[in-house]
Protein backbone atom coordinates (compact mmCIF):
# COMPACT_ATOMS: atom_id res chain seq x y z
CA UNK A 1 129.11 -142.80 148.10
CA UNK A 2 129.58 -141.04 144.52
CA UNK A 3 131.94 -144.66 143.56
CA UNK A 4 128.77 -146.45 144.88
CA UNK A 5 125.75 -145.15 143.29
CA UNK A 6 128.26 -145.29 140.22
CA UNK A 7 129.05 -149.18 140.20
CA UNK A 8 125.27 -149.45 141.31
CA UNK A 9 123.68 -147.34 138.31
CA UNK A 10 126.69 -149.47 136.36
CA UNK A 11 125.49 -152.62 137.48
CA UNK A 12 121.76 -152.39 136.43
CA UNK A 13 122.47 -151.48 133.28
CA UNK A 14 124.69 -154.90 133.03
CA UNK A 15 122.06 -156.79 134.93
CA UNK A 16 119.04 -155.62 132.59
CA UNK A 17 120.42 -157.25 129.66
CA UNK A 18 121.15 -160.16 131.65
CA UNK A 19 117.21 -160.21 132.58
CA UNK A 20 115.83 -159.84 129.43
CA UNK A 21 118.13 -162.53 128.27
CA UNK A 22 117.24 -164.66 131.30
CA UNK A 23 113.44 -164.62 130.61
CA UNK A 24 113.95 -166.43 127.40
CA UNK A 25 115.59 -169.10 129.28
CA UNK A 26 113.33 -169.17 131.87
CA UNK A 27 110.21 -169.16 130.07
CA UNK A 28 111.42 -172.45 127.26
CA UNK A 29 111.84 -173.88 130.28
CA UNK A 30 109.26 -173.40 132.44
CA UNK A 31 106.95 -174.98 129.60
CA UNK A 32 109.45 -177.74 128.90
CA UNK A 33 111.90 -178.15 130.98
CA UNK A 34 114.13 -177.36 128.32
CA UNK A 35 117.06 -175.46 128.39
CA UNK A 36 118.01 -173.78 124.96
CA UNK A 37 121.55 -173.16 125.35
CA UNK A 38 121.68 -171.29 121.80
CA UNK A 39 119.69 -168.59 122.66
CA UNK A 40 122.61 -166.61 123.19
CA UNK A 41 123.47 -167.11 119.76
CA UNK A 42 119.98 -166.09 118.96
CA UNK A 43 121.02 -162.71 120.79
CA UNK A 44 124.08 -162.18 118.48
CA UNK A 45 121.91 -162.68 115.47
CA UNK A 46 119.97 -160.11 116.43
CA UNK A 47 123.10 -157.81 116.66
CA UNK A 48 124.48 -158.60 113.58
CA UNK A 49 121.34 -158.48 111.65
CA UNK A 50 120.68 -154.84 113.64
CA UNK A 51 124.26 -153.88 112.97
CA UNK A 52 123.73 -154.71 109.23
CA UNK A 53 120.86 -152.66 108.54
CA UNK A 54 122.07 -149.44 110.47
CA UNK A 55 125.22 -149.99 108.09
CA UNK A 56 122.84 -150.64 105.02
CA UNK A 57 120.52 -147.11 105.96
CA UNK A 58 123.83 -145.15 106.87
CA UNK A 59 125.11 -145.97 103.23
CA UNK A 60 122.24 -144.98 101.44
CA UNK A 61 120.80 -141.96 104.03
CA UNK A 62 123.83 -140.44 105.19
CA UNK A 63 122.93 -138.24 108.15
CA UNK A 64 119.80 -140.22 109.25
CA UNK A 65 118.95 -139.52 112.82
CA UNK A 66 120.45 -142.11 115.04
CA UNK A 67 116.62 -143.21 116.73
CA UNK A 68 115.51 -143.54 113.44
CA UNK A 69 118.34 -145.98 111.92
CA UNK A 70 117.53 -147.74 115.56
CA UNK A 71 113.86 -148.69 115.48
CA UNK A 72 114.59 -149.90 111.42
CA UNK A 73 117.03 -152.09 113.11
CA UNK A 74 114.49 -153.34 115.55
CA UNK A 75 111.88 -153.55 112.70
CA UNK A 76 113.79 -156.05 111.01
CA UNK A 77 116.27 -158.12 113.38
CA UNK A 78 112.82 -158.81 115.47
CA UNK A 79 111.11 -160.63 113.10
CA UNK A 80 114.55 -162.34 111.93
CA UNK A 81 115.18 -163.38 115.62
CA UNK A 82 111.96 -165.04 116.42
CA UNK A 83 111.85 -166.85 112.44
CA UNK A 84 115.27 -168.22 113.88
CA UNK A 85 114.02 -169.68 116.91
CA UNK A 86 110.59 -170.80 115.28
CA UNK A 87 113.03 -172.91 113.33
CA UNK A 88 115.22 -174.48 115.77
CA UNK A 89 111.94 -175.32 117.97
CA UNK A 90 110.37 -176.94 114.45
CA UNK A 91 113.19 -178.79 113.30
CA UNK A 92 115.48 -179.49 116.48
CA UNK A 93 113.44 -179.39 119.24
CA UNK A 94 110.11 -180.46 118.47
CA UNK A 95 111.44 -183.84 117.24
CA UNK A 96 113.01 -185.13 121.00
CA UNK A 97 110.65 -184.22 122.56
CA UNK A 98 109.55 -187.58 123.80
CA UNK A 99 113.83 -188.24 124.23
CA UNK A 100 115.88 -188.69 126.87
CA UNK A 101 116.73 -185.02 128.66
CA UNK A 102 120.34 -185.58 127.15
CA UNK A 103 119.46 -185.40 123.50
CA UNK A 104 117.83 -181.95 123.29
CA UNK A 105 120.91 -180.47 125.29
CA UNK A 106 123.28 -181.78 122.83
CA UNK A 107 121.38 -180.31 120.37
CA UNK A 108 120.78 -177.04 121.75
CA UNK A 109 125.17 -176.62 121.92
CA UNK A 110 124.69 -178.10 118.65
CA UNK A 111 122.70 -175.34 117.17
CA UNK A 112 125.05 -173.08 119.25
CA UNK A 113 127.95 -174.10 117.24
CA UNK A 114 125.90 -173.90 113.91
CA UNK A 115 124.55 -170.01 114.53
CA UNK A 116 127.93 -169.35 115.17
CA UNK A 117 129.80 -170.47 112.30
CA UNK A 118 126.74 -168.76 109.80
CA UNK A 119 127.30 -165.93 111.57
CA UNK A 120 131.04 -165.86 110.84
CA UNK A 121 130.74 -166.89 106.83
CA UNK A 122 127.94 -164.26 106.69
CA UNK A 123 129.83 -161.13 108.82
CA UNK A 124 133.64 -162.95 108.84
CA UNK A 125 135.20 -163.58 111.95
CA UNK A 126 136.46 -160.22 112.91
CA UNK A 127 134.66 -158.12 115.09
CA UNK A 128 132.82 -155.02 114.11
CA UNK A 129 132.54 -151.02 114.95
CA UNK A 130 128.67 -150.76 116.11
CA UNK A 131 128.56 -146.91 115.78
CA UNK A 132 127.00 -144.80 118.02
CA UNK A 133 123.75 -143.31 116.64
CA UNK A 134 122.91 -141.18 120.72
CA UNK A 135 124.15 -138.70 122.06
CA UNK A 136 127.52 -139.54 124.07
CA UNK A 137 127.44 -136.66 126.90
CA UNK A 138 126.69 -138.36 130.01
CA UNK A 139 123.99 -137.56 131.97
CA UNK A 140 123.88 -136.90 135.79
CA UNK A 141 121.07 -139.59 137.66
CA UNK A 142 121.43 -139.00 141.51
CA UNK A 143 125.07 -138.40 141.56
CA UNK A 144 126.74 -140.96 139.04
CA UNK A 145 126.73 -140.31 135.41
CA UNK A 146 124.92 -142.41 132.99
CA UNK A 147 125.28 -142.79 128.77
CA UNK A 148 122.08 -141.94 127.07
CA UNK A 149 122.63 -145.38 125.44
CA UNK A 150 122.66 -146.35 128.92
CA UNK A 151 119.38 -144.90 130.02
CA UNK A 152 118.13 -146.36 126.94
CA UNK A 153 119.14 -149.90 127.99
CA UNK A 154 117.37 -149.45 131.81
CA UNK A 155 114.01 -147.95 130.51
CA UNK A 156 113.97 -150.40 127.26
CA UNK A 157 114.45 -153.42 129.47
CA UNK A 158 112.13 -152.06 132.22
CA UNK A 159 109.49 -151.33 129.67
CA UNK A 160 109.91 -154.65 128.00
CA UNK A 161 110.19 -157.09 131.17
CA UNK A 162 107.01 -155.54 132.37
CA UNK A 163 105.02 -156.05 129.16
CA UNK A 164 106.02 -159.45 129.75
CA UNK A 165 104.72 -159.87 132.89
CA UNK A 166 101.43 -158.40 131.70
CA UNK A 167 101.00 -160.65 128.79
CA UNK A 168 101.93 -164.00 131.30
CA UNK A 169 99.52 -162.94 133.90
CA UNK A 170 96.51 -161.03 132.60
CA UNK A 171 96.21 -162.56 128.46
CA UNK A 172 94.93 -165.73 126.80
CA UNK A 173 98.10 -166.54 125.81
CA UNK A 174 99.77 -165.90 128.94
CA UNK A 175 97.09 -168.46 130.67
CA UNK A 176 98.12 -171.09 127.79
CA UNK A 177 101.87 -171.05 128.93
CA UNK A 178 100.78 -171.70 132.58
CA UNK A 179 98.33 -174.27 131.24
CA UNK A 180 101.10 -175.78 129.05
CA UNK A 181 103.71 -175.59 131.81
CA UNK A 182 100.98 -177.44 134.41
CA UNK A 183 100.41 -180.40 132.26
CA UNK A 184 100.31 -180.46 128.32
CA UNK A 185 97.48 -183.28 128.51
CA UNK A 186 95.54 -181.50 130.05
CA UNK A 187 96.13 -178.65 128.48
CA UNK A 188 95.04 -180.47 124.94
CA UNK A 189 91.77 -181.41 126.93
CA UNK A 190 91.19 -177.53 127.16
CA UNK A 191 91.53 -176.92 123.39
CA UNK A 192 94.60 -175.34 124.02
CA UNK A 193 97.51 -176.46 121.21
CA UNK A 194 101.05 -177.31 122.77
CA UNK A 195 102.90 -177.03 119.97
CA UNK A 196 102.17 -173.71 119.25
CA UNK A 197 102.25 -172.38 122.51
CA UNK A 198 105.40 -173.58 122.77
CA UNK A 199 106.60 -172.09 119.58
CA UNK A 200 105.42 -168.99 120.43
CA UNK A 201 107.38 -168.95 123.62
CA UNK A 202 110.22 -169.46 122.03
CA UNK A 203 109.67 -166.47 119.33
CA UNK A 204 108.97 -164.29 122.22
CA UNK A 205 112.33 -165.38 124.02
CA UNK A 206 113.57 -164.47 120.32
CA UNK A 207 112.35 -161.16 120.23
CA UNK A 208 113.41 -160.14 123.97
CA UNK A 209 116.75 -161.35 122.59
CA UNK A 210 116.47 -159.63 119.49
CA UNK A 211 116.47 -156.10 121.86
CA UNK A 212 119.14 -157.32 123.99
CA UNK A 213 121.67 -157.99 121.36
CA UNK A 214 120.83 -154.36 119.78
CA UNK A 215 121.34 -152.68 122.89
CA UNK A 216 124.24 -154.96 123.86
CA UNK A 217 126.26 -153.51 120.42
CA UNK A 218 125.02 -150.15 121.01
CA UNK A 219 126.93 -149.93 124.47
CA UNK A 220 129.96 -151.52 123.81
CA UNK A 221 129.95 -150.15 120.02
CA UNK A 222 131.06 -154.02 118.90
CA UNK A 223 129.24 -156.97 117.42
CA UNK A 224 131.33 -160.19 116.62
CA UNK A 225 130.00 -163.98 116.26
CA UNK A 226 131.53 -165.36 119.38
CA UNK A 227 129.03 -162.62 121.26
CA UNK A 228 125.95 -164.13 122.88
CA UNK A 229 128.34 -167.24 124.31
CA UNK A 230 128.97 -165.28 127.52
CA UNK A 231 126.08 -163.55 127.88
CA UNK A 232 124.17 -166.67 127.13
CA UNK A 233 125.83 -168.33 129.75
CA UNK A 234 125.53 -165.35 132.34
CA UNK A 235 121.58 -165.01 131.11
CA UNK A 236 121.26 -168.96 131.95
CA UNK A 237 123.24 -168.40 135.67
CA UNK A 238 120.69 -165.21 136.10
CA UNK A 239 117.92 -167.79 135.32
CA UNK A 240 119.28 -170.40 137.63
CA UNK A 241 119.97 -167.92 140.16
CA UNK A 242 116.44 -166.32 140.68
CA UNK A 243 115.10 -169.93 140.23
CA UNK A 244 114.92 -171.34 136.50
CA UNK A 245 111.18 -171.23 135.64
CA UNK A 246 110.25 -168.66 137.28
CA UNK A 247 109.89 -164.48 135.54
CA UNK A 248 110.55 -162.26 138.30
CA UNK A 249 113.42 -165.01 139.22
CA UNK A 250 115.31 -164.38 136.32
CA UNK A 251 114.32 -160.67 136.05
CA UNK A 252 116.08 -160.62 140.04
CA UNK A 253 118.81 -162.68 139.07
CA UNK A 254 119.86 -160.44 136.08
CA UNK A 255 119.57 -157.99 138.10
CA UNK A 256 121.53 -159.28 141.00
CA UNK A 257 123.99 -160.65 138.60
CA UNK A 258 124.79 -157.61 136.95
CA UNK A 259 125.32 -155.59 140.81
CA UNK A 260 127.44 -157.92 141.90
CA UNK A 261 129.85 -158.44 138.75
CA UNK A 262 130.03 -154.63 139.12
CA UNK A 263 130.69 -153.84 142.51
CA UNK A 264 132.95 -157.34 142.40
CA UNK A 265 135.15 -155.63 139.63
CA UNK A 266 135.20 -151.88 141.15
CA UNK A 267 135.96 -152.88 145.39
CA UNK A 268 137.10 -156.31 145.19
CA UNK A 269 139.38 -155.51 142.26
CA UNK A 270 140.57 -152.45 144.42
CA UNK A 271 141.49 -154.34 147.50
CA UNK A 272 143.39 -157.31 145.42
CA UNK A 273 145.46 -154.48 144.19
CA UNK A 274 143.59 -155.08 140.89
CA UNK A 275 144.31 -158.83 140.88
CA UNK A 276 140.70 -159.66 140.21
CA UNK A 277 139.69 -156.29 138.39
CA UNK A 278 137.51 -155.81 135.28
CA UNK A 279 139.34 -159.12 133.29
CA UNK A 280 138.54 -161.30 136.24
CA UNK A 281 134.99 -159.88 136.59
CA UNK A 282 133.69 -163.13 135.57
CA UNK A 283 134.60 -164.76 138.35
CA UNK A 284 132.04 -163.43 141.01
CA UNK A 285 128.77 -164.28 139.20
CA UNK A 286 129.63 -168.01 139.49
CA UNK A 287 131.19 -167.90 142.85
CA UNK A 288 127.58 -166.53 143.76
CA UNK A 289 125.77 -168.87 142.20
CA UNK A 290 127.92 -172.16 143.68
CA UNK A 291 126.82 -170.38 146.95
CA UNK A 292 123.00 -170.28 145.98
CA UNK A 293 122.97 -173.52 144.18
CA UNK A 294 124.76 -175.09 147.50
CA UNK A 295 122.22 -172.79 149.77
CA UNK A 296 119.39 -173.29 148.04
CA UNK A 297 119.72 -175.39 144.78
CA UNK A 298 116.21 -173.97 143.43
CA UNK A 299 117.15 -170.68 143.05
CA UNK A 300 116.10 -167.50 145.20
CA UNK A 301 112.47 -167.28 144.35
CA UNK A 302 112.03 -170.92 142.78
CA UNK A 303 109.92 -173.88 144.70
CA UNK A 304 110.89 -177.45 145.08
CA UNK A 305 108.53 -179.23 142.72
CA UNK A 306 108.33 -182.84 141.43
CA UNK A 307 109.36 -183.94 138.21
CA UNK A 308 106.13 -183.11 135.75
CA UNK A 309 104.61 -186.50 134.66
């Protein structure tokens, strides 16, 4: 039962990133049926940028407390994150879109490819040490132990997903997005601007990313340029799998994601005799969500809807 609550507690910590990933996807595209497959590059900004400022503060305050050198590194790859992704919408996005579904998707592996490669002139391609600025003796939750950085990770991404939901629901803005997302004519007809709505989206995506990619670094004490690829892609199949368009769809799906990888890796690895193990972990998100796209192709908590005129 110990193993259990173990791969469980493991899990969610894997899954929350995935989530607050995820709602970035899910919320481009929920207002424009858009899907913005560099926003895992926008995460990896964010962890490079973070990385480079802890480095910068450690160098000229040695012995700064490790919180400290943490919220400066939020302070600054925030902002950075969401000027990104105000760009791409402005300059890549905004142009097409009037074009065929096709031409934005291009583009968005397009920008991918372009993140990544100013990412490696700016850092170089080899991967670095993210240090650890918490404590590293683990700490006992209901029979498994957890890293503070890990506790960190399920309380930031708790905190953060459900600020989200409270701006969406119960805010002016949050009622433009659903406006936006209904019909953007009508919308207009409401004195409500598209355009920056939509922007906006984005730059919160940005900043949810922004987070993720810090506390990504943080637990596996490594940032390189080839980062947010993965977890971009897992983030999307988190989206896809609680039902692209939908918040507490891609908050379930990370979530659910991040279980099953975990549990996948720990039993299933156990009973192949390790054949499928941690380096084959991969593997079981996708096999899931074949199953749920085959099951039910709109996701576990998304609706059939016709195409938006």
């Amino acid at each position: 039962m110990d193993i259990l609550v173990q791969q469980v507690l493991n899990g969610l910590v894997l899954g929350s990133v995935y989530a607050l990933v995820a709602l970035g996807y899910t919320m481009v595209y929920g207002i424009l049926q858009l899907i913005n497959f560099a926003h895992g590059e926008v995460l990896m900004m964010g962890a490079m940028v973070s990385l480079s400022v802890i480095s910068t503060l450690q160098f000229l305050f040695p012995g700064c407390p490790g919180p400290l050198l943490l919220i400066a590194a939020l302070v600054v790859s925030i902002p950075s994150c969401m000027a990104i992704a105000a760009l791409m919408e402005r300059l890549a996005y905004r142009p097409l879109r009037s074009a065929p579904r096709l031409a934005p998707l291009i583009t968005a592996i397009g920008l991918s490819i372009i993140l990544q490669t100013l990412a490696m002139i700016i850092w170089s391609p080899n991967p670095r040490v993210f240090p650890d600025l918490l404590p590293t003796a683990p700490v006992m939750v209901g029979g498994a132990f957890l890293a503070p950085k890990q506790l960190l990770i399920l309380v930031s991404a708790a905190v953060l997903m459900g600020l989200l939901m409270l701006l969406v629901n119960r805010t002016a803005l949050g009622r433009a997005m659903r406006a936006v997302s209904e019909s953007p004519r009508m919308a207009i007809l409401m004195g409500i601007d598209p355009n920056r709505v939509v922007a906006l989206a984005f730059m919160l995506g940005a900043a949810l990313a922004a987070v993720a990619g810090l506390l990504v670094g943080m637990n596996y004490n490594i940032a390189h340029f080839t980062m947010g690829f993965l977890l971009g892609l897992k983030a999307f199949t988190a989206a896809v799998l609680g039902g692209i368009g939908n918040l507490p769809g891609a908050v379930l799906g990370g979530l659910m994601l991040g279980v099953i990888e975990s549990l996948g890796a720990g039993y299933i690895g156990d009973l192949t005799g390790g054949f499928l193990g941690s380096h084959y972990q991969d593997i079981f998100s996708f096999v899931v969500l074949i199953g749920v796209l085959i099951l039910k192709p709109s996701g576990l908590l998304g609706e059939r809807v016709a195409d938006r005129a």
